[in-house]
Every structure is written in C-alpha cells, then in structure tokens.
PDB file of N, CA and C in Angstrom:
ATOM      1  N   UNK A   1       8.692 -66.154  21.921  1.00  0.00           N
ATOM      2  CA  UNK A   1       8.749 -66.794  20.628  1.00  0.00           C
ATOM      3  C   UNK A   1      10.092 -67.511  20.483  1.00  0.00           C
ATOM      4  N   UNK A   2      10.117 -68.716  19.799  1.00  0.00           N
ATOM      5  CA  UNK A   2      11.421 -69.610  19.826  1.00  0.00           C
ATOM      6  C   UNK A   2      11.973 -69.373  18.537  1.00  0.00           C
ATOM      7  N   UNK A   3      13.183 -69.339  18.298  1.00  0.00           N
ATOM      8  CA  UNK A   3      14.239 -68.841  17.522  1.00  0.00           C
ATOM      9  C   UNK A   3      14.293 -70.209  16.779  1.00  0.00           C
ATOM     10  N   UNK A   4      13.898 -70.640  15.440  1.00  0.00           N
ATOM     11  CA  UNK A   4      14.684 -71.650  14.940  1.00  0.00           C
ATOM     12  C   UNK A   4      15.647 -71.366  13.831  1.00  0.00           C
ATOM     13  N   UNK A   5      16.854 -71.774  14.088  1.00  0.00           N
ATOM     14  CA  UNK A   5      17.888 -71.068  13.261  1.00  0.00           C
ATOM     15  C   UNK A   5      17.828 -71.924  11.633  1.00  0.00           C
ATOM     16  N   UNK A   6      17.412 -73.044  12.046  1.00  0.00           N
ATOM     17  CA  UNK A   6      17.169 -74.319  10.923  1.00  0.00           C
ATOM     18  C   UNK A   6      16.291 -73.636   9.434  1.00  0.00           C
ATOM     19  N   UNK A   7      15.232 -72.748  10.177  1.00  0.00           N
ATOM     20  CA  UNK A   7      14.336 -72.187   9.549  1.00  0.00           C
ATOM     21  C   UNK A   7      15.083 -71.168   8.403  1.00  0.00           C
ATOM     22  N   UNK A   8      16.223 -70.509   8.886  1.00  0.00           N
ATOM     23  CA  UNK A   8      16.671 -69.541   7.986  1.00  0.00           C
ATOM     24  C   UNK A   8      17.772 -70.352   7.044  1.00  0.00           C
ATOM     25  N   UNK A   9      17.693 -71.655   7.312  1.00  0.00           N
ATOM     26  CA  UNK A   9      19.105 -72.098   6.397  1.00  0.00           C
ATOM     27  C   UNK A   9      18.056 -72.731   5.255  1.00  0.00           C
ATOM     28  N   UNK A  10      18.930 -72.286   3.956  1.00  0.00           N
ATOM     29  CA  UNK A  10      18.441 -72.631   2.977  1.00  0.00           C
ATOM     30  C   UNK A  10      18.742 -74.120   2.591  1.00  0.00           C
ATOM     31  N   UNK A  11      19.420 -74.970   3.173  1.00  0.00           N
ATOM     32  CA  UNK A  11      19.991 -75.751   2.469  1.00  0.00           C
ATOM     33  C   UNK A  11      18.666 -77.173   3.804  1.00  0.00           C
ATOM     34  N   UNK A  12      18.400 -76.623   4.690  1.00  0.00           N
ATOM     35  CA  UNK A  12      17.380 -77.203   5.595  1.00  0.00           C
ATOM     36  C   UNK A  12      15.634 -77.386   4.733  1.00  0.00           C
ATOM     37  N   UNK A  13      15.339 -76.390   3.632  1.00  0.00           N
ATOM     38  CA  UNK A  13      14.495 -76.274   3.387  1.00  0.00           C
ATOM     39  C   UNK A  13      14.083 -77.158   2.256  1.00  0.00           C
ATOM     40  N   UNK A  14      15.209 -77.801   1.636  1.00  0.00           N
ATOM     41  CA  UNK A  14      14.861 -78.599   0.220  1.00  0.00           C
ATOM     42  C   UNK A  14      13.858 -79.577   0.277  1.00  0.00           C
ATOM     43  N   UNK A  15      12.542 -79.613  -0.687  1.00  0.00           N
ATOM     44  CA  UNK A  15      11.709 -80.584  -0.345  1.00  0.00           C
ATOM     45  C   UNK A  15      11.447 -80.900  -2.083  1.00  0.00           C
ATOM     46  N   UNK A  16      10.600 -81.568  -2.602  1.00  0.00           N
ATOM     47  CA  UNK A  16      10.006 -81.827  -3.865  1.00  0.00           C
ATOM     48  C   UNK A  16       9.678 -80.487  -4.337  1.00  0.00           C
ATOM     49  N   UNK A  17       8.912 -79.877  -4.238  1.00  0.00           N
ATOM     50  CA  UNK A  17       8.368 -78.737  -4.519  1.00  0.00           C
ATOM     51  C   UNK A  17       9.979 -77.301  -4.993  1.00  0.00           C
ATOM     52  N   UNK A  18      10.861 -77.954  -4.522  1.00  0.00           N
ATOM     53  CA  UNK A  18      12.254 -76.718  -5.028  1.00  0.00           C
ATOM     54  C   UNK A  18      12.022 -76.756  -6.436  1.00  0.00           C
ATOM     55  N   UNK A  19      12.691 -76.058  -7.078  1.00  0.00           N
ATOM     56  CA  UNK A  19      12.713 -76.196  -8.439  1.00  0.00           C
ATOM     57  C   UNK A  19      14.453 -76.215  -8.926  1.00  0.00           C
ATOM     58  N   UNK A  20      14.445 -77.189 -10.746  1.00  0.00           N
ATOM     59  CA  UNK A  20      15.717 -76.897 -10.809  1.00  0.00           C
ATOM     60  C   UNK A  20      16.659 -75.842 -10.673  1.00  0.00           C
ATOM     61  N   UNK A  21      18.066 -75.886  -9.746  1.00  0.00           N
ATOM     62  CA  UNK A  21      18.496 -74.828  -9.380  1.00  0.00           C
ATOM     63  C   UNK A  21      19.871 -74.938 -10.318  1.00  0.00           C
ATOM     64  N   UNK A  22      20.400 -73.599 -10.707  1.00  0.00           N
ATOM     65  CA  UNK A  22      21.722 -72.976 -11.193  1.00  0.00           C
ATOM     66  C   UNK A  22      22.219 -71.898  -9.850  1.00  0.00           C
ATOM     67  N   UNK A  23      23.393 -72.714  -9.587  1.00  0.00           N
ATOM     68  CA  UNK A  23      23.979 -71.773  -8.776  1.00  0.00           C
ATOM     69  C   UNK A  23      25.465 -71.430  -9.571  1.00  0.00           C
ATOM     70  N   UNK A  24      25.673 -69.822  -8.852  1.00  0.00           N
ATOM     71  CA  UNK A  24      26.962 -68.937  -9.462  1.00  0.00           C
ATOM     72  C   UNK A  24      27.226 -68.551  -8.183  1.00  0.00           C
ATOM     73  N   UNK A  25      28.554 -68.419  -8.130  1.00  0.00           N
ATOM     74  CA  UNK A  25      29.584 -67.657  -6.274  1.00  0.00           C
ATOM     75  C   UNK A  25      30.497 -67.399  -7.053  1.00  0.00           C
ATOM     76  N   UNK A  26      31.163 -66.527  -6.402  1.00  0.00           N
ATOM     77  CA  UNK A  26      32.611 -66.310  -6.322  1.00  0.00           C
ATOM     78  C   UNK A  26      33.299 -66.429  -5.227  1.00  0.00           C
ATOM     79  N   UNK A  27      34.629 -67.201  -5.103  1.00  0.00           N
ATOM     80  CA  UNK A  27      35.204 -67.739  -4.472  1.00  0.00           C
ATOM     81  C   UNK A  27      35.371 -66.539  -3.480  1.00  0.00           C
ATOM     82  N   UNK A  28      35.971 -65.556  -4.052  1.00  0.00           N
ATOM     83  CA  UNK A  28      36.105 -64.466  -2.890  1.00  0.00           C
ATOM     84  C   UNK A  28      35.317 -63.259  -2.295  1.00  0.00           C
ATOM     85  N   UNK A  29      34.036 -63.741  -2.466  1.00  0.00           N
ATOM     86  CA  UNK A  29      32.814 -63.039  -2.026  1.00  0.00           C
ATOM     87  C   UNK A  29      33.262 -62.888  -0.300  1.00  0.00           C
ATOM     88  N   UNK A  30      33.477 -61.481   0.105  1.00  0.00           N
ATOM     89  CA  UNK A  30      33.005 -61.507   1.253  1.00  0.00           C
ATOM     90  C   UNK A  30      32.210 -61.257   2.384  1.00  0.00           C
ATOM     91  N   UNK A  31      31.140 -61.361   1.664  1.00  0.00           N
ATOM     92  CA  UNK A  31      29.458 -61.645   2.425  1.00  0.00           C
ATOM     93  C   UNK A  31      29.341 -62.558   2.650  1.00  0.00           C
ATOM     94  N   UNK A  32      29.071 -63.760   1.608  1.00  0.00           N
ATOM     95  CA  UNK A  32      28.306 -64.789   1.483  1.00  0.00           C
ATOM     96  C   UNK A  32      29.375 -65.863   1.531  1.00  0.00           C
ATOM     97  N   UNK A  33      29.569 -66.644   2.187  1.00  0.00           N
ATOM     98  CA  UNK A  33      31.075 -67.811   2.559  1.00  0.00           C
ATOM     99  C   UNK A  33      30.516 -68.807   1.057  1.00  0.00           C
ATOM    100  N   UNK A  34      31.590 -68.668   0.431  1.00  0.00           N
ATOM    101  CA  UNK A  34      31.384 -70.163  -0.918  1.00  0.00           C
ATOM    102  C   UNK A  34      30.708 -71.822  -0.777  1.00  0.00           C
ATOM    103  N   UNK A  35      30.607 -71.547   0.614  1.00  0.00           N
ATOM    104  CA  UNK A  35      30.519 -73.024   1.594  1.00  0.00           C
ATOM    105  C   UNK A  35      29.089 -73.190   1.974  1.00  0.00           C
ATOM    106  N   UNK A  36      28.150 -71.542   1.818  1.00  0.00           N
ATOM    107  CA  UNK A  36      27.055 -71.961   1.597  1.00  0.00           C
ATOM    108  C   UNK A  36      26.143 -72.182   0.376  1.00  0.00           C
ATOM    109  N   UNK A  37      27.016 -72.154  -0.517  1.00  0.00           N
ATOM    110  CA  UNK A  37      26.489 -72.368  -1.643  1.00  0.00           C
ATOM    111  C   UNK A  37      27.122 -73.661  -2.389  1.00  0.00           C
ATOM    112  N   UNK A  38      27.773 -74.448  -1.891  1.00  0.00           N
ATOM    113  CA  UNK A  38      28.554 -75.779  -2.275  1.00  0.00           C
ATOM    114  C   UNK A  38      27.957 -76.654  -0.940  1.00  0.00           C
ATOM    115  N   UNK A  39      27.419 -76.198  -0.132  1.00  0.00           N
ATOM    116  CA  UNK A  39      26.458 -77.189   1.016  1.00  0.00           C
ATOM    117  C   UNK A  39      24.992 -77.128   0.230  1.00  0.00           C
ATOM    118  N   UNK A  40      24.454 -75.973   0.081  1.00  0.00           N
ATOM    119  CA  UNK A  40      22.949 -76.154  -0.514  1.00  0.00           C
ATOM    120  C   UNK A  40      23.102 -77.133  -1.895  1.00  0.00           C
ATOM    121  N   UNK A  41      24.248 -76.756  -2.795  1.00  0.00           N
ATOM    122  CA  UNK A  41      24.008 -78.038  -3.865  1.00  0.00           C
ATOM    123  C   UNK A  41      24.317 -79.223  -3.367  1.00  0.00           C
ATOM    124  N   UNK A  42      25.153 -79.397  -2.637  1.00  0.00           N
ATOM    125  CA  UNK A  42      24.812 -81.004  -2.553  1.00  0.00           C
ATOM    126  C   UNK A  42      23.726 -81.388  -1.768  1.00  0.00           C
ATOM    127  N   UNK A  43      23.054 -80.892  -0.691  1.00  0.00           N
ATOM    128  CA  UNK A  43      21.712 -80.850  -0.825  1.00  0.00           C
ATOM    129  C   UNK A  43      20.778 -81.355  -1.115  1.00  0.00           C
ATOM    130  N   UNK A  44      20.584 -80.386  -2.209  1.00  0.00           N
ATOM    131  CA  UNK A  44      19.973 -80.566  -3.787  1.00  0.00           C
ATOM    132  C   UNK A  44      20.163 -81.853  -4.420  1.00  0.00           C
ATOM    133  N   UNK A  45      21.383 -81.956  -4.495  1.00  0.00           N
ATOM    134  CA  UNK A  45      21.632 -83.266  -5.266  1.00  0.00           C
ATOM    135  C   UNK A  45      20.887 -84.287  -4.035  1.00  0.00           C
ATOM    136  N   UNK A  46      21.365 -84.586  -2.868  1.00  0.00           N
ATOM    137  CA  UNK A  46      20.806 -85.806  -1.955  1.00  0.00           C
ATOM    138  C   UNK A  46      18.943 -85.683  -2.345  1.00  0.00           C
ATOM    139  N   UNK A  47      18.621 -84.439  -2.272  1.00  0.00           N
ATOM    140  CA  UNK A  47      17.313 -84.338  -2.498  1.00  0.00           C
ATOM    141  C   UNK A  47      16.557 -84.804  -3.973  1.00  0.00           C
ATOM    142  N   UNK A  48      17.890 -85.072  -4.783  1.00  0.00           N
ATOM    143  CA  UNK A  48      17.347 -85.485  -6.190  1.00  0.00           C
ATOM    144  C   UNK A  48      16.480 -84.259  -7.244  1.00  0.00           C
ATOM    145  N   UNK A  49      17.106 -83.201  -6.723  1.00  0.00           N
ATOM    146  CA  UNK A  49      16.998 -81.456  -7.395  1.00  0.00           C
ATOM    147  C   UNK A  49      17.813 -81.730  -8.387  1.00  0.00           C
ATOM    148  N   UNK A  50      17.015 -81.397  -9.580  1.00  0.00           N
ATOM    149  CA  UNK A  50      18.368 -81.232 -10.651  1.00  0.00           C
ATOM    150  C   UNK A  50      18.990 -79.689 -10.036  1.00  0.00           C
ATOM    151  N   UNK A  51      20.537 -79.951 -10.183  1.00  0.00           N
ATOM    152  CA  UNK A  51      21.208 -78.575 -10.143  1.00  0.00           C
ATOM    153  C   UNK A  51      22.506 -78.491 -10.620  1.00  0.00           C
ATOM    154  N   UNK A  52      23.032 -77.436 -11.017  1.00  0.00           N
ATOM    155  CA  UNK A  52      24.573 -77.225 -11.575  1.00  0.00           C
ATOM    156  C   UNK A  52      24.995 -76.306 -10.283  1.00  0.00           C
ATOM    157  N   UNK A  53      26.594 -76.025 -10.380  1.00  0.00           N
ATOM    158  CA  UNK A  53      26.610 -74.844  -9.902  1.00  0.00           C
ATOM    159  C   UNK A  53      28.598 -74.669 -10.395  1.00  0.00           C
ATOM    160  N   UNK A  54      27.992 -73.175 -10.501  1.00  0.00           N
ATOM    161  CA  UNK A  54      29.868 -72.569 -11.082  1.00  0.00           C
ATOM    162  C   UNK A  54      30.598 -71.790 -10.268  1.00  0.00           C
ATOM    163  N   UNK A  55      31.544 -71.798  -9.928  1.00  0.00           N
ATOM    164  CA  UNK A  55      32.571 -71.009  -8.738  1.00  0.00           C
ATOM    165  C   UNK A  55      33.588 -70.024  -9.523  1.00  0.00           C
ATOM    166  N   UNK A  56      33.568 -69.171  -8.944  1.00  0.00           N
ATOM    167  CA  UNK A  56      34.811 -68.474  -9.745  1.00  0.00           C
ATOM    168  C   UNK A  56      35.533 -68.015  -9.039  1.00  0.00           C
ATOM    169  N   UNK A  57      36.712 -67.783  -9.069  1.00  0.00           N
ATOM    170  CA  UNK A  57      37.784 -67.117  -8.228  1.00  0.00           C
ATOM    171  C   UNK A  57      37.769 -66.231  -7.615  1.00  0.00           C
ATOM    172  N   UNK A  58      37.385 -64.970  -8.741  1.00  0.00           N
ATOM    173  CA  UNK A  58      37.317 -63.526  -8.240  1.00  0.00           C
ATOM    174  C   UNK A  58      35.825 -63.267  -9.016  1.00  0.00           C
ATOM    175  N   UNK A  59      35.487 -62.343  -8.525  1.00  0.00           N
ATOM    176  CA  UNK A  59      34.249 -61.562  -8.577  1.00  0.00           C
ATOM    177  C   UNK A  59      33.804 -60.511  -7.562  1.00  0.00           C
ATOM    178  N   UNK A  60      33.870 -61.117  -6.341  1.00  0.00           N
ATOM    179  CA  UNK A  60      33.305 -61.139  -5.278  1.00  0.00           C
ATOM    180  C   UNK A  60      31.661 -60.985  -5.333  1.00  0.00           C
ATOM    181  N   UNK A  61      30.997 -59.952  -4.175  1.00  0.00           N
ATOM    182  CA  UNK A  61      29.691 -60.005  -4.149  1.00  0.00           C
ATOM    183  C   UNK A  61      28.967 -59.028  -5.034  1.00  0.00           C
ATOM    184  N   UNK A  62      27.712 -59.667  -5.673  1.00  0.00           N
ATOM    185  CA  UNK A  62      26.868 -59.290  -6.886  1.00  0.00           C
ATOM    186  C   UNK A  62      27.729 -59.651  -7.882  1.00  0.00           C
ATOM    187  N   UNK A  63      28.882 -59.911  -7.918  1.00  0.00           N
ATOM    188  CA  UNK A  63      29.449 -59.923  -9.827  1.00  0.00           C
ATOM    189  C   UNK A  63      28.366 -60.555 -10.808  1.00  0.00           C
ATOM    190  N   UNK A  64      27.531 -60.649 -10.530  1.00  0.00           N
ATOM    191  CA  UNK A  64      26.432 -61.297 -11.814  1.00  0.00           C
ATOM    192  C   UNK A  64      25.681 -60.160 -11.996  1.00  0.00           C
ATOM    193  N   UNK A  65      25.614 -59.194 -11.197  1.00  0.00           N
ATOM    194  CA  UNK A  65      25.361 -57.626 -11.637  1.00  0.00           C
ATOM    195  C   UNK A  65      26.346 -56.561 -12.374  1.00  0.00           C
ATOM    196  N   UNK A  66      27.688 -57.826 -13.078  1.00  0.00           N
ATOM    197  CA  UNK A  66      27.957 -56.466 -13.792  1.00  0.00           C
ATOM    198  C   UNK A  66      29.029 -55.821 -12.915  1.00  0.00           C
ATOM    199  N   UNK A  67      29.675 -56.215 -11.796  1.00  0.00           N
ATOM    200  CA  UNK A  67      30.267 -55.769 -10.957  1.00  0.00           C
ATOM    201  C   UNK A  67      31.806 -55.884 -11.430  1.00  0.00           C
ATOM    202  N   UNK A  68      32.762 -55.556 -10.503  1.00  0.00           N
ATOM    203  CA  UNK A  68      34.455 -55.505 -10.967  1.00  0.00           C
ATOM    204  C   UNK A  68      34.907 -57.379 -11.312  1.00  0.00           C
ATOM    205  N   UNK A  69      35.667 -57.421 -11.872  1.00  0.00           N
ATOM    206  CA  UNK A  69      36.152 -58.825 -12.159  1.00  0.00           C
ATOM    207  C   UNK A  69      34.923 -59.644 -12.422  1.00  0.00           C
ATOM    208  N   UNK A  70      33.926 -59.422 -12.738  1.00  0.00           N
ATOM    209  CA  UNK A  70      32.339 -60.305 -13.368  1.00  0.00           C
ATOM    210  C   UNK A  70      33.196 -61.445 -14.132  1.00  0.00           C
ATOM    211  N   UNK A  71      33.040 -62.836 -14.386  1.00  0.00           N
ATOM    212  CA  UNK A  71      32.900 -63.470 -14.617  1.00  0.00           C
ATOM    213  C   UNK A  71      31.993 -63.464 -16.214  1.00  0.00           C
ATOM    214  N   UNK A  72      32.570 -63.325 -17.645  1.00  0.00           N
ATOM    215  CA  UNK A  72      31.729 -62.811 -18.271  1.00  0.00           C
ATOM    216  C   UNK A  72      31.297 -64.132 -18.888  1.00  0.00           C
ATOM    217  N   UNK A  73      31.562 -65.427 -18.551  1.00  0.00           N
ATOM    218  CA  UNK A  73      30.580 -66.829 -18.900  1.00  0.00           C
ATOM    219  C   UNK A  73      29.766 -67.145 -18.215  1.00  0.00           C
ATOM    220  N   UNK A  74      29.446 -66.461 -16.945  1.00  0.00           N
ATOM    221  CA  UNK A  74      28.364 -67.370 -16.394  1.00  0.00           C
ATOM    222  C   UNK A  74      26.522 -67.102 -17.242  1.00  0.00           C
ATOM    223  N   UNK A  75      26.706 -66.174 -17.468  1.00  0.00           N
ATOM    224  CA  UNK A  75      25.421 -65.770 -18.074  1.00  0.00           C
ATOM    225  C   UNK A  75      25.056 -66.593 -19.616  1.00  0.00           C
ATOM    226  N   UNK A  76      26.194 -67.178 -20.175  1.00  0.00           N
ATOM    227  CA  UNK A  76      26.188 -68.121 -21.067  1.00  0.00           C
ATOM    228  C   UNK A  76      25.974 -69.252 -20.989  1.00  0.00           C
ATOM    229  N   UNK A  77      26.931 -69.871 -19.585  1.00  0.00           N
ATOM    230  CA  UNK A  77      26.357 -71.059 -18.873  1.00  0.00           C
ATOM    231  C   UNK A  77      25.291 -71.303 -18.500  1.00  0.00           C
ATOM    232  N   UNK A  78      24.713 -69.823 -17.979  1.00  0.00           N
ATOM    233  CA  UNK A  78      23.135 -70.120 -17.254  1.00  0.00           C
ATOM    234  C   UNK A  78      22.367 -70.314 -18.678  1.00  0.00           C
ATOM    235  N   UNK A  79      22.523 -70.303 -19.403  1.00  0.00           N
ATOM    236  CA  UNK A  79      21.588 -69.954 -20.974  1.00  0.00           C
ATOM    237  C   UNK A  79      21.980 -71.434 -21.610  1.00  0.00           C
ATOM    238  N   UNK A  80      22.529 -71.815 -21.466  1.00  0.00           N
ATOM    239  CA  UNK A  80      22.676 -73.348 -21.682  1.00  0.00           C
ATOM    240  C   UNK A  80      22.110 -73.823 -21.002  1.00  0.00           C
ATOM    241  N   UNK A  81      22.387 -73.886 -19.487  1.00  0.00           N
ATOM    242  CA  UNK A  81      21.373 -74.727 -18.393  1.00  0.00           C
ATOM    243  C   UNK A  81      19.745 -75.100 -18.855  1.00  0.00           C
ATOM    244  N   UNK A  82      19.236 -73.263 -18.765  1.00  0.00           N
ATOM    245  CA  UNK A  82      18.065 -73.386 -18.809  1.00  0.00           C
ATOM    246  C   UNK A  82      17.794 -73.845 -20.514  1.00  0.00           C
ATOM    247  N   UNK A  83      18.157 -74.219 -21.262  1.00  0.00           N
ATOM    248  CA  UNK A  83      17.847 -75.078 -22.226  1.00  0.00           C
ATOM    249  C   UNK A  83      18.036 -76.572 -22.616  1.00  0.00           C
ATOM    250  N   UNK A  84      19.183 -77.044 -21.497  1.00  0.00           N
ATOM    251  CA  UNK A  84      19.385 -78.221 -21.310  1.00  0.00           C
ATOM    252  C   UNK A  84      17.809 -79.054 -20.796  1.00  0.00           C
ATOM    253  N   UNK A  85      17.556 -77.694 -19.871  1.00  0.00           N
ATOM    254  CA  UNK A  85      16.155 -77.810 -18.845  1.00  0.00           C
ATOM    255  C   UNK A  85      15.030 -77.731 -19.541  1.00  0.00           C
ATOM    256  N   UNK A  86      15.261 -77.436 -21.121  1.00  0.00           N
ATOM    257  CA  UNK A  86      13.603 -77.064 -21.084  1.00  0.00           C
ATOM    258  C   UNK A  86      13.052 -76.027 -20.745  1.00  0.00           C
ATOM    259  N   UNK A  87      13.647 -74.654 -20.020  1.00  0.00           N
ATOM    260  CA  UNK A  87      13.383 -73.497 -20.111  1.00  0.00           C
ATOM    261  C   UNK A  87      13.075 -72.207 -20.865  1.00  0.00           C
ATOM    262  N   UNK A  88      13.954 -72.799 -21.541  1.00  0.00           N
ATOM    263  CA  UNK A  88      13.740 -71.882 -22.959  1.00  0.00           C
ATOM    264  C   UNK A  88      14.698 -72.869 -24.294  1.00  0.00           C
ATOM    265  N   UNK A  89      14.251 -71.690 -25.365  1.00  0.00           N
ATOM    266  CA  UNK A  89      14.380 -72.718 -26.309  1.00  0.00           C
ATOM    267  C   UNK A  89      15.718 -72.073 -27.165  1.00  0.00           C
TER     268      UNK A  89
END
C-alpha cells in the first residue's frame, strides 16, 4: 500500500465543499507548530473559504479547553464570527 503524506495534510484538502473556518493557536503550543495553522488559512483564503484566524502568545495546547494561560476572548471572538456568518443570531 502507498503512503500519501499529501493525504494527511489538511491544508492539501481544501475544495468548495470546506466550510467557513475560525481558527484559534497559541503561539506556544508544543504539539501543533503555529505554522500549521497560518498555512491552512491562507489556503483557505487562495481557495476563496471565508476564514478568520487568532494567535495568541501563550496558551499552549487545548487552551480553548479551559487550560493554564486560556486566552479568555477567543470564545467571544468565535461568537462574533459565527454571527457575522449567519450562524447564529
């Protein structure tokens, strides 16, 4: 079986069918590099995806769960988004 690595990158997969995206990172996440989540939005954008996306310094990984140094606007931001969007009202 052939390995396509293309297949697991998210930022390879954008087609019509994505939906508008909100992205949140923290700068000093160290799981997830900030670089894949500032490559998938622009992306998005070339793909003509509506999308935002917010960075924060500290958090690190999960801080949108509530975690140490959480970021306590993004959940406000996202609540704007999705009404900018038409998501909710």
């Amino acid at each position: 079986m052939f390995f396509n690595l293309s297949y697991y990158s998210n930022e390879k997969q954008i087609d019509s069918l994505v939906s508008p995206t909100f992205l949140v990172h923290a700068i000093d996440d160290k799981s997830v590099p900030v670089e894949n989540s500032i490559t998938y939005f622009h992306e998005l954008r070339n793909k003509n995806v509506k999308a935002e996306i917010h960075l924060y310094q500290k958090g690190g990984h999960g801080f949108g769960l509530g975690e140490n140094e959480s970021s306590p606007m993004w959940a406000q931001q996202c609540t704007q988004w999705l009404k900018l969007n038409h998501f909710i009202d």
